[in-house]
Protein backbone atom coordinates (compact mmCIF):
# COMPACT_ATOMS: atom_id res chain seq x y z
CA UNK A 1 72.98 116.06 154.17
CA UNK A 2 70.71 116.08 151.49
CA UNK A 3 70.99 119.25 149.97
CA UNK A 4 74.77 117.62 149.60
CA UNK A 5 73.25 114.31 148.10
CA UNK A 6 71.29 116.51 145.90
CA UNK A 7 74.68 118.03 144.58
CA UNK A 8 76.80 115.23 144.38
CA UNK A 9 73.97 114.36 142.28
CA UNK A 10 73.70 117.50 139.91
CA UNK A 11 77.72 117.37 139.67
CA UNK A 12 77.78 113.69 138.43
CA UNK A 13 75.03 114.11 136.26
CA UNK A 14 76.69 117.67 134.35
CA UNK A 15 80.14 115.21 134.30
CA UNK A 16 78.50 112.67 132.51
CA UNK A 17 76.81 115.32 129.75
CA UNK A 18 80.60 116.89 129.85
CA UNK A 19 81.77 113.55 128.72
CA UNK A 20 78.73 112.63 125.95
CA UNK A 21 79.23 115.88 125.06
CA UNK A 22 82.95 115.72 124.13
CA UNK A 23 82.63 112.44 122.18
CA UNK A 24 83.33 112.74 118.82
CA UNK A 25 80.02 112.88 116.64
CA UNK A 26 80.51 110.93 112.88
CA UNK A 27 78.06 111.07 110.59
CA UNK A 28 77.79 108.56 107.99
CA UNK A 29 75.53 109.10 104.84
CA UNK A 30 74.61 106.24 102.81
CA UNK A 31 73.36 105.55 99.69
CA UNK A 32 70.74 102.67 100.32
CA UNK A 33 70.17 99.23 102.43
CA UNK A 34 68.59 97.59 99.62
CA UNK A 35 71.43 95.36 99.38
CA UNK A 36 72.51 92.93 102.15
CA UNK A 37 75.71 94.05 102.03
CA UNK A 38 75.49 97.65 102.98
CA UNK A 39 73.41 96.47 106.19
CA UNK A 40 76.85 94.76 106.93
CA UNK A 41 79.19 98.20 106.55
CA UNK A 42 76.42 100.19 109.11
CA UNK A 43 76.51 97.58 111.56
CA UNK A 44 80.08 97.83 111.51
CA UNK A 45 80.84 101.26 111.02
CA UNK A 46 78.77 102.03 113.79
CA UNK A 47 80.17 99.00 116.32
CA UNK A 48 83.37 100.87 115.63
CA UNK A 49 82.75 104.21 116.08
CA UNK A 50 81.11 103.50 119.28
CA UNK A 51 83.72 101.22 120.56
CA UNK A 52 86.23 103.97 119.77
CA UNK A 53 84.30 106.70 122.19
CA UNK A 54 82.38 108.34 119.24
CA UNK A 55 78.62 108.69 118.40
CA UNK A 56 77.63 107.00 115.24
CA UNK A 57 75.00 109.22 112.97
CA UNK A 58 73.54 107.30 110.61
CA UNK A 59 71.43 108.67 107.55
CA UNK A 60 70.40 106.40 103.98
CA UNK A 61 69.67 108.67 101.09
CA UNK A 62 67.76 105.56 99.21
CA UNK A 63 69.67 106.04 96.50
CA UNK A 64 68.40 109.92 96.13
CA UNK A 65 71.02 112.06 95.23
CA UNK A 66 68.82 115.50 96.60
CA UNK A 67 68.17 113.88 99.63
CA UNK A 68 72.12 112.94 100.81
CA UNK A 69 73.01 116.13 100.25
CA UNK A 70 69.80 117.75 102.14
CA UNK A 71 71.04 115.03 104.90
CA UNK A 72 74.72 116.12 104.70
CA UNK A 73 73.47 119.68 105.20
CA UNK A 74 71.43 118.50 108.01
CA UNK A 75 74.65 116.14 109.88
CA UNK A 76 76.67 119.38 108.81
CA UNK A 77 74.04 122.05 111.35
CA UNK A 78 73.81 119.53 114.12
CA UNK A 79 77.35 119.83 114.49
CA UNK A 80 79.15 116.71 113.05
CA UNK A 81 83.04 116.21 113.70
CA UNK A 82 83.31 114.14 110.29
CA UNK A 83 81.25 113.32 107.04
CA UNK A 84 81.75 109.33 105.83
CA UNK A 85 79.77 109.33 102.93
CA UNK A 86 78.81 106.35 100.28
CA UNK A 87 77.94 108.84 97.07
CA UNK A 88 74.91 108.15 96.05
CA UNK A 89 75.81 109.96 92.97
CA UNK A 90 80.09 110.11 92.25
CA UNK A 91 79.72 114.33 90.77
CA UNK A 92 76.64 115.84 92.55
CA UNK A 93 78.10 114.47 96.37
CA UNK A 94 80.71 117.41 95.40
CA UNK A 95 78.40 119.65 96.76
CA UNK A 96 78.61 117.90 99.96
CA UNK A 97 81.95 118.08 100.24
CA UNK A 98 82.08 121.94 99.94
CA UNK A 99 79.78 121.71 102.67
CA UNK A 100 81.83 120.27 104.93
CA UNK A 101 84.65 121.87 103.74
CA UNK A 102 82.97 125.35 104.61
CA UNK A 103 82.17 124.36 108.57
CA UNK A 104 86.01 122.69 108.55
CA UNK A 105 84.40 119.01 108.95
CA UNK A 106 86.98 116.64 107.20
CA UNK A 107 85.37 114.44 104.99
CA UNK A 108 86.03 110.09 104.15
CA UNK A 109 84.62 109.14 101.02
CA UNK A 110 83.78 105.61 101.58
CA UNK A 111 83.87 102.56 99.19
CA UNK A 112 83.37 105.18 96.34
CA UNK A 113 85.15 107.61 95.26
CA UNK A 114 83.60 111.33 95.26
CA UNK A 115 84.95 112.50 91.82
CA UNK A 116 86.29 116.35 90.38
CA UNK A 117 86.61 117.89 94.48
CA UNK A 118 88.58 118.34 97.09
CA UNK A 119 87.69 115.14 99.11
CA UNK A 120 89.62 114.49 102.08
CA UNK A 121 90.02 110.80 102.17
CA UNK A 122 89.47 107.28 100.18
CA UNK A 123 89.06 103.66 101.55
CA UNK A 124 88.33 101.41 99.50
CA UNK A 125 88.88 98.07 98.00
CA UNK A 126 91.40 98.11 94.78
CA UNK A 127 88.21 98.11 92.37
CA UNK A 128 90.30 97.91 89.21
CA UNK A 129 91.73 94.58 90.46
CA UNK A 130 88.51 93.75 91.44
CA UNK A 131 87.79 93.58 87.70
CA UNK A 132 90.73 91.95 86.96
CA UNK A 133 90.40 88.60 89.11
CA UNK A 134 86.76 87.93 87.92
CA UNK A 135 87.99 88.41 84.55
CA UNK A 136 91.21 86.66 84.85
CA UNK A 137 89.35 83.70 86.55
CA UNK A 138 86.93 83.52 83.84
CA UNK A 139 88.96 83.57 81.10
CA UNK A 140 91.09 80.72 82.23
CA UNK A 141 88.51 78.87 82.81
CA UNK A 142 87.14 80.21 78.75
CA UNK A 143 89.99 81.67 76.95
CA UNK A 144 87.68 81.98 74.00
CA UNK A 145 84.00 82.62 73.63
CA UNK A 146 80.99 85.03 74.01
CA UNK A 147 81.43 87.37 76.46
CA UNK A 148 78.92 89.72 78.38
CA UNK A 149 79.78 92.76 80.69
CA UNK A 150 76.90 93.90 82.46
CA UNK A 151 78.63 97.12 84.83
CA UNK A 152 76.52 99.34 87.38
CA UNK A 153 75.55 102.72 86.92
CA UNK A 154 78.16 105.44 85.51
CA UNK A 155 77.37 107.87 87.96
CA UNK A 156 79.41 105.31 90.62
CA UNK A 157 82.98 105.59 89.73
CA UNK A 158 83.67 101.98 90.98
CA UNK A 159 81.98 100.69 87.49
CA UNK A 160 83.74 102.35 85.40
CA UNK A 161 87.43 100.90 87.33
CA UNK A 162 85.49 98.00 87.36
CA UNK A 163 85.15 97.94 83.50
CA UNK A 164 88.93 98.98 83.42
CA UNK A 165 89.79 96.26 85.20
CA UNK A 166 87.87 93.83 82.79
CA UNK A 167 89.62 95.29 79.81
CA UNK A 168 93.10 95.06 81.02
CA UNK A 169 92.53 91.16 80.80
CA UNK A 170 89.84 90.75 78.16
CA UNK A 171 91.20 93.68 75.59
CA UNK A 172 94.03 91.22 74.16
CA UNK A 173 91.91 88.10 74.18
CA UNK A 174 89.81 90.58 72.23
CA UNK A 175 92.29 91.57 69.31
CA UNK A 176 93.15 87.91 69.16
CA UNK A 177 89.94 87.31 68.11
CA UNK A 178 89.41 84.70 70.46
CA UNK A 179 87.05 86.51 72.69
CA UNK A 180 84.21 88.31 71.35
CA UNK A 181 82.19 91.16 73.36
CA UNK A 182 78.56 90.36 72.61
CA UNK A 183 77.32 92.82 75.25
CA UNK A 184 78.73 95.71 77.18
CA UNK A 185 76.06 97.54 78.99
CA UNK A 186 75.72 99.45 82.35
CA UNK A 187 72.39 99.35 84.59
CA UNK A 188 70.97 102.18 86.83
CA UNK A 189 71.29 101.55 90.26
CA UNK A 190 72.46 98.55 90.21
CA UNK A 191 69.27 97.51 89.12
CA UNK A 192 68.79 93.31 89.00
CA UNK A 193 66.09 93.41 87.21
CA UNK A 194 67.99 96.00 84.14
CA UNK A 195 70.69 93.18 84.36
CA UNK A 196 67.89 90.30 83.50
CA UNK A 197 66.14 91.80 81.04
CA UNK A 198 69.63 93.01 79.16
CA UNK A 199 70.55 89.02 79.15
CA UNK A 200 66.67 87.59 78.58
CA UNK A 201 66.69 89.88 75.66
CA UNK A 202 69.56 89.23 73.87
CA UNK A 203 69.11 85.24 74.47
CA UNK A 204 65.52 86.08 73.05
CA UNK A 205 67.08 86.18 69.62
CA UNK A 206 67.38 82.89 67.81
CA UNK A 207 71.47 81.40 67.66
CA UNK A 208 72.95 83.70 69.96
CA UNK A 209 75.58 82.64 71.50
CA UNK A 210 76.98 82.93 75.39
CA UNK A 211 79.76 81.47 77.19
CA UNK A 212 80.66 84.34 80.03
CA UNK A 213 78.86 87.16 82.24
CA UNK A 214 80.53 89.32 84.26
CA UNK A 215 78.28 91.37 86.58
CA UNK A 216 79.81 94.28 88.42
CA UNK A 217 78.03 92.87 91.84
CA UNK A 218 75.79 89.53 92.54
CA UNK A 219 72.57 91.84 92.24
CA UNK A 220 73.36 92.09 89.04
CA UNK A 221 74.83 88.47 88.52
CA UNK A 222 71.57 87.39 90.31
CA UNK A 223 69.78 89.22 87.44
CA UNK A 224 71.80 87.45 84.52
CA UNK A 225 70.95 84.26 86.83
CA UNK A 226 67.33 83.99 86.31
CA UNK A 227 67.46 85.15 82.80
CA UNK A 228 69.58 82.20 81.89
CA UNK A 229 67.06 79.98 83.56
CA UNK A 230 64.18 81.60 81.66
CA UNK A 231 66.35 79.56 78.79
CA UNK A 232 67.89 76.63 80.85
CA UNK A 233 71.40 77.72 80.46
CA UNK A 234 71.85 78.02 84.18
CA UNK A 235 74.61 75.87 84.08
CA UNK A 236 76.40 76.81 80.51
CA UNK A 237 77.45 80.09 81.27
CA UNK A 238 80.33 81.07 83.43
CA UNK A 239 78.86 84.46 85.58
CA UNK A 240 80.80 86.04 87.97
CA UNK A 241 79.88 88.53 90.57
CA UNK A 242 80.96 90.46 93.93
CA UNK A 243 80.02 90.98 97.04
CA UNK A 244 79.32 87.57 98.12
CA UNK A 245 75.92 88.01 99.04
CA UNK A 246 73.99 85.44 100.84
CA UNK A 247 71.94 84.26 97.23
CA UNK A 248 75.07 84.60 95.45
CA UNK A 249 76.90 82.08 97.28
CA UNK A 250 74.13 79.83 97.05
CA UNK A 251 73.83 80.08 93.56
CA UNK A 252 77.72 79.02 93.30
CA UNK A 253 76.73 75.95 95.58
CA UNK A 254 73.81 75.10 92.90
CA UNK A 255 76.03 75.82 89.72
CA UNK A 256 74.52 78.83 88.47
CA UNK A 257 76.86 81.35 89.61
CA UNK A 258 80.72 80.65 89.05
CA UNK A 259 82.94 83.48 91.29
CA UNK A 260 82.12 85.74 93.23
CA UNK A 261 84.10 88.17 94.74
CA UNK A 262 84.52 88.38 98.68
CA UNK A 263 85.62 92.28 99.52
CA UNK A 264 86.85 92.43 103.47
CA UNK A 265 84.10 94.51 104.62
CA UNK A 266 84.56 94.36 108.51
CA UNK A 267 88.29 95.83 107.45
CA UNK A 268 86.63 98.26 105.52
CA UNK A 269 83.96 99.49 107.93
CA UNK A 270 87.09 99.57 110.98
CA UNK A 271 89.49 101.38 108.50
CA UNK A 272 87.03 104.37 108.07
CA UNK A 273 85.68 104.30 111.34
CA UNK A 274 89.20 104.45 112.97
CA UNK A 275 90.48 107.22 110.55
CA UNK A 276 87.21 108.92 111.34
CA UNK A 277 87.97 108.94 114.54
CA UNK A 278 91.47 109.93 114.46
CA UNK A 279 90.88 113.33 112.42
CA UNK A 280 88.05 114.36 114.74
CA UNK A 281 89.98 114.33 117.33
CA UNK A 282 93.02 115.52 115.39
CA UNK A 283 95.34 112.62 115.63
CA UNK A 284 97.56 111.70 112.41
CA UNK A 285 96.18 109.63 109.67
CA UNK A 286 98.02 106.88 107.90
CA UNK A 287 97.81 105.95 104.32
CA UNK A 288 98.89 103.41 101.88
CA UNK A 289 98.06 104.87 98.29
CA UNK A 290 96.87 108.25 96.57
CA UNK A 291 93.86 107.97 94.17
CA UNK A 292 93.61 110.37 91.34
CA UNK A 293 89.56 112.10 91.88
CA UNK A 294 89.98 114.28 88.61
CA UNK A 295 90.90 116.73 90.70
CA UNK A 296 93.80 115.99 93.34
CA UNK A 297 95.68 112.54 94.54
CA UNK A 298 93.53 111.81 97.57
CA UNK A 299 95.12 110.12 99.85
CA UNK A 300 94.02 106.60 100.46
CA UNK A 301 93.83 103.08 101.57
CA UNK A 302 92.71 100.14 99.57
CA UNK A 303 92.03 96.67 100.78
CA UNK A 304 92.86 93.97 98.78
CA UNK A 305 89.71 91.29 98.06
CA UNK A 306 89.57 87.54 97.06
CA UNK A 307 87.90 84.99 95.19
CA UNK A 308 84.63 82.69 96.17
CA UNK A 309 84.44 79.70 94.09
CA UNK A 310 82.45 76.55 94.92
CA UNK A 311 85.82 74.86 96.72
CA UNK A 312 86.76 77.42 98.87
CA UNK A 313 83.16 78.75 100.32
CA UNK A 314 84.02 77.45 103.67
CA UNK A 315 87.48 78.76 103.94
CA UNK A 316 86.53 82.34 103.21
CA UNK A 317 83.00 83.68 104.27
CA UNK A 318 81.78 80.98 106.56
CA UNK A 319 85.56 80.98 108.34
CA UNK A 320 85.47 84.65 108.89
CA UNK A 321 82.57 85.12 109.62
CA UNK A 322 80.76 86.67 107.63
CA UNK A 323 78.25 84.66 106.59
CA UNK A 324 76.93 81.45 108.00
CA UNK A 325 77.52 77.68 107.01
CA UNK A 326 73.66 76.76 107.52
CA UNK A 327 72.61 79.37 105.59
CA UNK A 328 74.35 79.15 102.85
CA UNK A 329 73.33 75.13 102.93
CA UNK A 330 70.43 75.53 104.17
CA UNK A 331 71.24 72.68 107.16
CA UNK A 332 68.31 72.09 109.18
């Protein structure tokens, strides 16, 4: 009896590696947790992937191009089903994707595109409309006026749509002559810091004027933010961000931050784990849009995203969920 308790045992325990073993491994490279966001999408993702029957692999290039592709090779040889990757650089993560591409792995580029390859799959948010509410919302509120753009790094395609979304609303206000682009600049990494010594600098110079910021994220409107308190015009300019990050939606409480721009990041995390899941185990994928890379339409699905003003804080990232009311207010 036993020896036949012993293997009952051994079977059981071979059925249960069987079954880990045919789970569907994901690997998701990302660019950096440096921003509270991004902790968000990994939670997610991974919550997802996991509830689906898969096996989350997580890896964070800090925002090192060399070392998300040396990862990607590295998911690739351990035998990955799919590559999800946030590019930590929009031209070099091409390499990644010939990769995959050579081992047959299917790859999701996620939140950004991959640009000038062969890339699988998008999701996304719509980041040219994106650009287009925080502009549209700041203009209404100043149809005329300085303006500042203050965009993330070039290398991440979502900054340049960005831009292009700014420019579809601000370019006639522009020939009008009743808007007038003091500043246009792009930071590295996303870098606060870059975005607060742009603004301190030009509001160094004696009579310059400045009525609007627009920030490509709340890092950078968070940037702008304590610039225009290093000359007390926290609560003269009009700044809009996105991302609605934790400080950023305190800062709209307090005044010194007008928009910012709530993208629906449990969607996004779901969408990209679910379509993960589907092509590794070689199920049909739905989209909703194609997305020109510079190379090929890639098929696609982009979320739409909302507005955060001061009014409506409760009834969109405290009522969802995603972040919470004493927080934000700091209730005791």
């Amino acid at each position: 009896m036993r020896a036949f308790g012993l293997l009952l045992k051994v079977l059981l325990l071979a059925v249960l590696l069987a079954s880990c073993n045919n789970k569907p491994k994901i690997g998701f490279l990302m660019d950096t947790l440096s921003i509270d966001r991004w902790e968000k999408d990994k939670e997610l993702f991974e919550k997802r992937v996991e509830e689906l029957g898969g096996i989350p692999v997580i890896r964070v290039a800090d925002s090192n191009s060399p070392t998300q592709i040396e990862q990607a090779t590295e998911l690739l040889y351990s035998g990955v089903d799919v590559l999800v990757v946030i590019p930590v650089d929009l031209h070099a993560s091409r390499d990644i994707v010939q990769q995959a591409h050579e081992k047959d792995v299917p790859v999701i580029s996620y939140d950004r595109m991959i640009r000038d390859c062969d890339v699988d799959y998008y999701v996304s948010t719509d980041n040219i409309n994106i650009g287009e509410l925080q502009a549209d919302y700041l203009a209404t509120m100043a149809p005329s006026g300085y303006y500042a753009l203050i965009g993330g790094p070039t290398k991440d395609y979502n900054a340049t749509l960005l831009h292009l979304g700014w420019m579809n609303v601000l370019q006639p206000l522009i020939e009008k002559g009743d808007i007038k682009l003091v500043l246009d600049e792009y930071v590295d990494k996303w870098d606060a810091d870059e975005a607060f010594e742009i603004i301190n600098s030009y509001l160094s110079n004696p009579n310059q004027g400045l009525d609007v910021i627009i920030a490509g994220n709340d890092e950078l409107a968070g940037g702008a933010v304590k610039a225009l308190q290093e000359h007390n015009l926290q609560r003269e300019v009009l700044v809009a961000g996105q991302d609605a990050e934790l400080e950023a939606i305190r800062n709209i409480v307090a005044g010194y931050q007008t928009i910012t721009i709530f993208k629906p990041i449990d969607a996004l995390a779901y969408t990209a784990a679910s379509m993960a899941i589907k092509l590794a185990n070689e199920e049909p994928v739905n989209t909703n849009v194609t997305v020109n890379n510079g190379h090929k339409l890639v098929p696609s699905i982009l979320l739409s995203a909302q507005v955060v003003n001061k009014q409506n804080i409760k009834m969109t990232v405290v009522s969802e969920g995603f972040l919470e009311e004493e927080a934000i207010f700091e209730i005791e």
